[in-house]
C-alpha atoms as a PDB file:
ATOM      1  CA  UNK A   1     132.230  54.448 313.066  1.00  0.00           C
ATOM      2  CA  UNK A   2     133.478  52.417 310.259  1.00  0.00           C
ATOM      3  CA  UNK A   3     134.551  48.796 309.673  1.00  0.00           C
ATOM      4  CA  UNK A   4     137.821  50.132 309.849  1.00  0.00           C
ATOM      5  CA  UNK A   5     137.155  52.262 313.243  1.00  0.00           C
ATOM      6  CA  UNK A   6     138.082  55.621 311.295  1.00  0.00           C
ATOM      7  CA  UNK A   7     135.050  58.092 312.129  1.00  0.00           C
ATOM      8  CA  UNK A   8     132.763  58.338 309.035  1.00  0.00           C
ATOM      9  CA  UNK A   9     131.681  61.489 307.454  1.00  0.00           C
ATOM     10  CA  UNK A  10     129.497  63.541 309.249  1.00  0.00           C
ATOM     11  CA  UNK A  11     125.382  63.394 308.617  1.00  0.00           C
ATOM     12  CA  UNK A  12     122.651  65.545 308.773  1.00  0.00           C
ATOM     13  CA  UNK A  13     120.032  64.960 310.972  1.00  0.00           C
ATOM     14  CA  UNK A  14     116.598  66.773 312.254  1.00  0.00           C
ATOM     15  CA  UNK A  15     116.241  66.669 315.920  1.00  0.00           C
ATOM     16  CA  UNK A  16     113.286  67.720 317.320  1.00  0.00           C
ATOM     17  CA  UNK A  17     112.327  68.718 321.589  1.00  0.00           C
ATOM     18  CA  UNK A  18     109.379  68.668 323.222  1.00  0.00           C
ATOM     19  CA  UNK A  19     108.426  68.776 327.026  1.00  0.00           C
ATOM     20  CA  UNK A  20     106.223  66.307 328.316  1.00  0.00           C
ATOM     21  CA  UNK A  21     104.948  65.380 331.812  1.00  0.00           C
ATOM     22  CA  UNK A  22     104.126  68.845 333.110  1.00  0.00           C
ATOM     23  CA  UNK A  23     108.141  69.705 332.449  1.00  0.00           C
ATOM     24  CA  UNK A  24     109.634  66.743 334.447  1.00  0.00           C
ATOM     25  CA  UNK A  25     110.953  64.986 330.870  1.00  0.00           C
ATOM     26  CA  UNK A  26     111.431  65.812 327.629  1.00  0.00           C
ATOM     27  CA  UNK A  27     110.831  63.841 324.340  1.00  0.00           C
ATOM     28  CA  UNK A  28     112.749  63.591 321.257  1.00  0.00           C
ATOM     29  CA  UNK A  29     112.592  62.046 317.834  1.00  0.00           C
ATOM     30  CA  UNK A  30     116.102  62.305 315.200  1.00  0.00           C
ATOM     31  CA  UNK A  31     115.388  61.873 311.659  1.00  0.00           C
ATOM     32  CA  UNK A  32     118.578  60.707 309.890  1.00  0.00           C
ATOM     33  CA  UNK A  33     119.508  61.601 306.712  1.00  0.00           C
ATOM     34  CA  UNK A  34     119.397  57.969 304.883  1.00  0.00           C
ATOM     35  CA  UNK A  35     116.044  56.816 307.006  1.00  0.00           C
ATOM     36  CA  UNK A  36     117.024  56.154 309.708  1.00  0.00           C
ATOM     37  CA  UNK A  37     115.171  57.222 312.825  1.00  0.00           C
ATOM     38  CA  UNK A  38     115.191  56.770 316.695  1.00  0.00           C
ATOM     39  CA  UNK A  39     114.208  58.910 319.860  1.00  0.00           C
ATOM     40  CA  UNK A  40     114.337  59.077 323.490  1.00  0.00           C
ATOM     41  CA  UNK A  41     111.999  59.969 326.455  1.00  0.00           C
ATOM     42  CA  UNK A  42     114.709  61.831 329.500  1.00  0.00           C
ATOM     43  CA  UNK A  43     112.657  61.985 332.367  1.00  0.00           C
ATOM     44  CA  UNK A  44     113.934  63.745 335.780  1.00  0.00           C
ATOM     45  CA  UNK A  45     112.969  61.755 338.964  1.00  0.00           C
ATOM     46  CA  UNK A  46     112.941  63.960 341.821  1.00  0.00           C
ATOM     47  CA  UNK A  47     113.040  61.116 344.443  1.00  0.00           C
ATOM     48  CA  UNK A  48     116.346  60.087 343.404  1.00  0.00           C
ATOM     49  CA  UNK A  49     117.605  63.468 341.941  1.00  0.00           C
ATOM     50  CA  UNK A  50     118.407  61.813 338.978  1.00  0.00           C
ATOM     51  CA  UNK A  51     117.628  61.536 334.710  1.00  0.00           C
ATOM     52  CA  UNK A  52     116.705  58.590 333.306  1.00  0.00           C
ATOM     53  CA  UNK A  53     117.235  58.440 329.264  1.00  0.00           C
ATOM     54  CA  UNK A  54     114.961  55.338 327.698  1.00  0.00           C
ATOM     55  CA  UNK A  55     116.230  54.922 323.534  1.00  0.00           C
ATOM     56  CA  UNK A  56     114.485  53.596 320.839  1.00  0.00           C
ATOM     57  CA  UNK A  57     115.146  53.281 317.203  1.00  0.00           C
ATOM     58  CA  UNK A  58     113.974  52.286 314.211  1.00  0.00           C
ATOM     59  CA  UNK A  59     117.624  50.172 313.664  1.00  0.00           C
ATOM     60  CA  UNK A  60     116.689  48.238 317.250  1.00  0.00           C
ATOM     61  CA  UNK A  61     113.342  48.061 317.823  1.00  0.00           C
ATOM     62  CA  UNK A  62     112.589  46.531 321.031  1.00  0.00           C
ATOM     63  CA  UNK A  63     110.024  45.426 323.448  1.00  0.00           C
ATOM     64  CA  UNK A  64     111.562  46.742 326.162  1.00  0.00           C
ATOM     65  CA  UNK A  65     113.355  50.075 326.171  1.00  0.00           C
ATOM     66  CA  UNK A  66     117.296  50.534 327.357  1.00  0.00           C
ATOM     67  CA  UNK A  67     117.429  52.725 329.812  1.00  0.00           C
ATOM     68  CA  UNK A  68     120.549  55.167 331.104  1.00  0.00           C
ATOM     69  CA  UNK A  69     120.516  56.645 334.697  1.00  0.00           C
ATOM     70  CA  UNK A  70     122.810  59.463 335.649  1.00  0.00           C
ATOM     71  CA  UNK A  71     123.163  63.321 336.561  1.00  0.00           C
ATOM     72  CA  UNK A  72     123.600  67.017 335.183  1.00  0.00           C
ATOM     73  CA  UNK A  73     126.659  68.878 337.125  1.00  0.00           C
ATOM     74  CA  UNK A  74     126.773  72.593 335.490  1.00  0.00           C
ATOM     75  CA  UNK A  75     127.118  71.941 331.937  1.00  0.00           C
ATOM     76  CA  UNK A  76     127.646  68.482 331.442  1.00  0.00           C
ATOM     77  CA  UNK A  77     125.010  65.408 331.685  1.00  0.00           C
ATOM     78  CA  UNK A  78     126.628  61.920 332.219  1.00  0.00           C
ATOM     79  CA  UNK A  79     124.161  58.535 331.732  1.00  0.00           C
ATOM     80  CA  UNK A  80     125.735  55.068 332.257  1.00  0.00           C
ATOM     81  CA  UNK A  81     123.832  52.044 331.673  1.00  0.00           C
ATOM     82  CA  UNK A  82     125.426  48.593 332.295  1.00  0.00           C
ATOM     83  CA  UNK A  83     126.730  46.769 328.951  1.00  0.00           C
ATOM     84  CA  UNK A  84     129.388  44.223 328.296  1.00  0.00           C
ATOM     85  CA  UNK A  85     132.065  44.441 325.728  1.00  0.00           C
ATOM     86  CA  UNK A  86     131.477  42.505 322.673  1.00  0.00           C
ATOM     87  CA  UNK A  87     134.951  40.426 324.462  1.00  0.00           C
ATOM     88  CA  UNK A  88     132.614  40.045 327.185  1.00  0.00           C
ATOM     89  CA  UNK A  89     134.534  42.140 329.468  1.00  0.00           C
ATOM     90  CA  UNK A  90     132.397  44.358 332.327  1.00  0.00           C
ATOM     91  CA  UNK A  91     131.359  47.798 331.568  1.00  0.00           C
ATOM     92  CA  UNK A  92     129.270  50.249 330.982  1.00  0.00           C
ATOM     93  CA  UNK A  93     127.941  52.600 327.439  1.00  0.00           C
ATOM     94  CA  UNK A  94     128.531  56.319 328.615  1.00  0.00           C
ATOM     95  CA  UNK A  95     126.268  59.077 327.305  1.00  0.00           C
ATOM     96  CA  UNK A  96     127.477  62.324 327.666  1.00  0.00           C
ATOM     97  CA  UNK A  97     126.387  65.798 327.106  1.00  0.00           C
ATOM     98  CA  UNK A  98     128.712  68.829 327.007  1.00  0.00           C
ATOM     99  CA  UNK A  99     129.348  72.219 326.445  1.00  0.00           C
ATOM    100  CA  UNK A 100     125.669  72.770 327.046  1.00  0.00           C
ATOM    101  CA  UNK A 101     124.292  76.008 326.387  1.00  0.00           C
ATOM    102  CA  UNK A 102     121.216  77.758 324.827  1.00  0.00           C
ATOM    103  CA  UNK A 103     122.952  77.548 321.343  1.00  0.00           C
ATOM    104  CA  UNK A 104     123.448  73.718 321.685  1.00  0.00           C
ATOM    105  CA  UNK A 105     125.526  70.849 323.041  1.00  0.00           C
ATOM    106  CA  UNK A 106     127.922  68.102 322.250  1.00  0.00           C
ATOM    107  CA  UNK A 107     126.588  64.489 322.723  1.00  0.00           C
ATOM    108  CA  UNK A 108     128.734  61.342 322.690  1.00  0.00           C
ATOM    109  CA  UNK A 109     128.657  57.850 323.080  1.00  0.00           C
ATOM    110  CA  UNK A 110     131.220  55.133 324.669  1.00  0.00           C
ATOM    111  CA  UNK A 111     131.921  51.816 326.160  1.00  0.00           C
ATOM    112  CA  UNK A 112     134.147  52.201 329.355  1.00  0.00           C
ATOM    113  CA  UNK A 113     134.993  49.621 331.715  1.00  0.00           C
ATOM    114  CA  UNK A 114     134.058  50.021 335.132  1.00  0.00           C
ATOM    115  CA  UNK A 115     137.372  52.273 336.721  1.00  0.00           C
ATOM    116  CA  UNK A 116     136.832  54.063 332.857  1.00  0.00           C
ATOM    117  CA  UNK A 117     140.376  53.590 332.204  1.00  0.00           C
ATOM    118  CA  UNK A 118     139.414  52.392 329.419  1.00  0.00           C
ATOM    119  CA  UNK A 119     136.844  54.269 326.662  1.00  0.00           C
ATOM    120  CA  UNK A 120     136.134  53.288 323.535  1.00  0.00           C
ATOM    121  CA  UNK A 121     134.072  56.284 321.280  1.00  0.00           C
ATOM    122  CA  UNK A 122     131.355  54.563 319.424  1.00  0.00           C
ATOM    123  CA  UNK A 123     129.688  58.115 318.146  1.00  0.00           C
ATOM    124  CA  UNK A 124     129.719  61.911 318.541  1.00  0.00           C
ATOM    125  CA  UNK A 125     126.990  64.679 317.378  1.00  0.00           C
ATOM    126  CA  UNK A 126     127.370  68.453 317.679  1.00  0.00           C
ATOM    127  CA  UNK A 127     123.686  69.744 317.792  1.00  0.00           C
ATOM    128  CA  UNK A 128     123.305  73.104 317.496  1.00  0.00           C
ATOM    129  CA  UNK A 129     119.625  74.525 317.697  1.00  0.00           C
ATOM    130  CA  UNK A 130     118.238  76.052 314.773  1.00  0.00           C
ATOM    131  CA  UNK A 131     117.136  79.613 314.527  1.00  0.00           C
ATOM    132  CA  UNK A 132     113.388  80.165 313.823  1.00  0.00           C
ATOM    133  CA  UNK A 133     113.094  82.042 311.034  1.00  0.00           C
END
């Protein structure tokens, strides 16, 4: 988003998949157009019949990884992970993938307080996969 909360233009990015641990996660890495890049390691744990998204980037880098928890219901994923407001209000950042199919998914981002009456968009990504030629 912008300063002024508009949504900027959109931005190419490469996003590339791979499965890891015998097919119980998958790994990513996005290359941004401008430099900027960041991944994520989703890993399914059966025990608990959940995903668990950890996030790194080369914008944050970290010591310790963020991670999301959450669950896949037909074809939409939703990860929550607990985070404040910068008011310092309770809540939590919302991941969300939609509209999944084998051509793609929708992805966004948002803060939402705990009852999620309120949400507050922070990013969106359309990813569609790319045809091998």
């Amino acid at each position: 988003r912008k300063p002024d909360q508009s949504w900027d233009d959109p931005k190419k990015m490469l996003w590339r998949f791979k499965y890891i641990l015998n097919g119980m996660a998958v790994q990513d890495d996005a290359l941004h157009e401008g430099g900027t890049h960041g991944g994520s390691i989703r890993q399914y744990i059966a025990d608990s019949t959940r995903w668990y998204v950890h996030y790194y980037s080369t914008n944050f880098p970290s010591t310790t990884l963020p991670a999301w928890e959450g669950n896949r219901n037909d074809s939409t994923m939703i990860l929550y992970k607990e985070q404040k407001a910068p008011n310092g209000m309770e809540g939590f950042y919302r991941i969300t993938f939609s509209e999944i199919t084998d051509d793609g998914f929708k992805w966004s981002g948002d803060w939402v307080n705990p009852d999620e009456s309120i949400v507050y968009a922070t990013w969106k990504i359309d990813c569609i996969k790319r045809k091998e030629e």
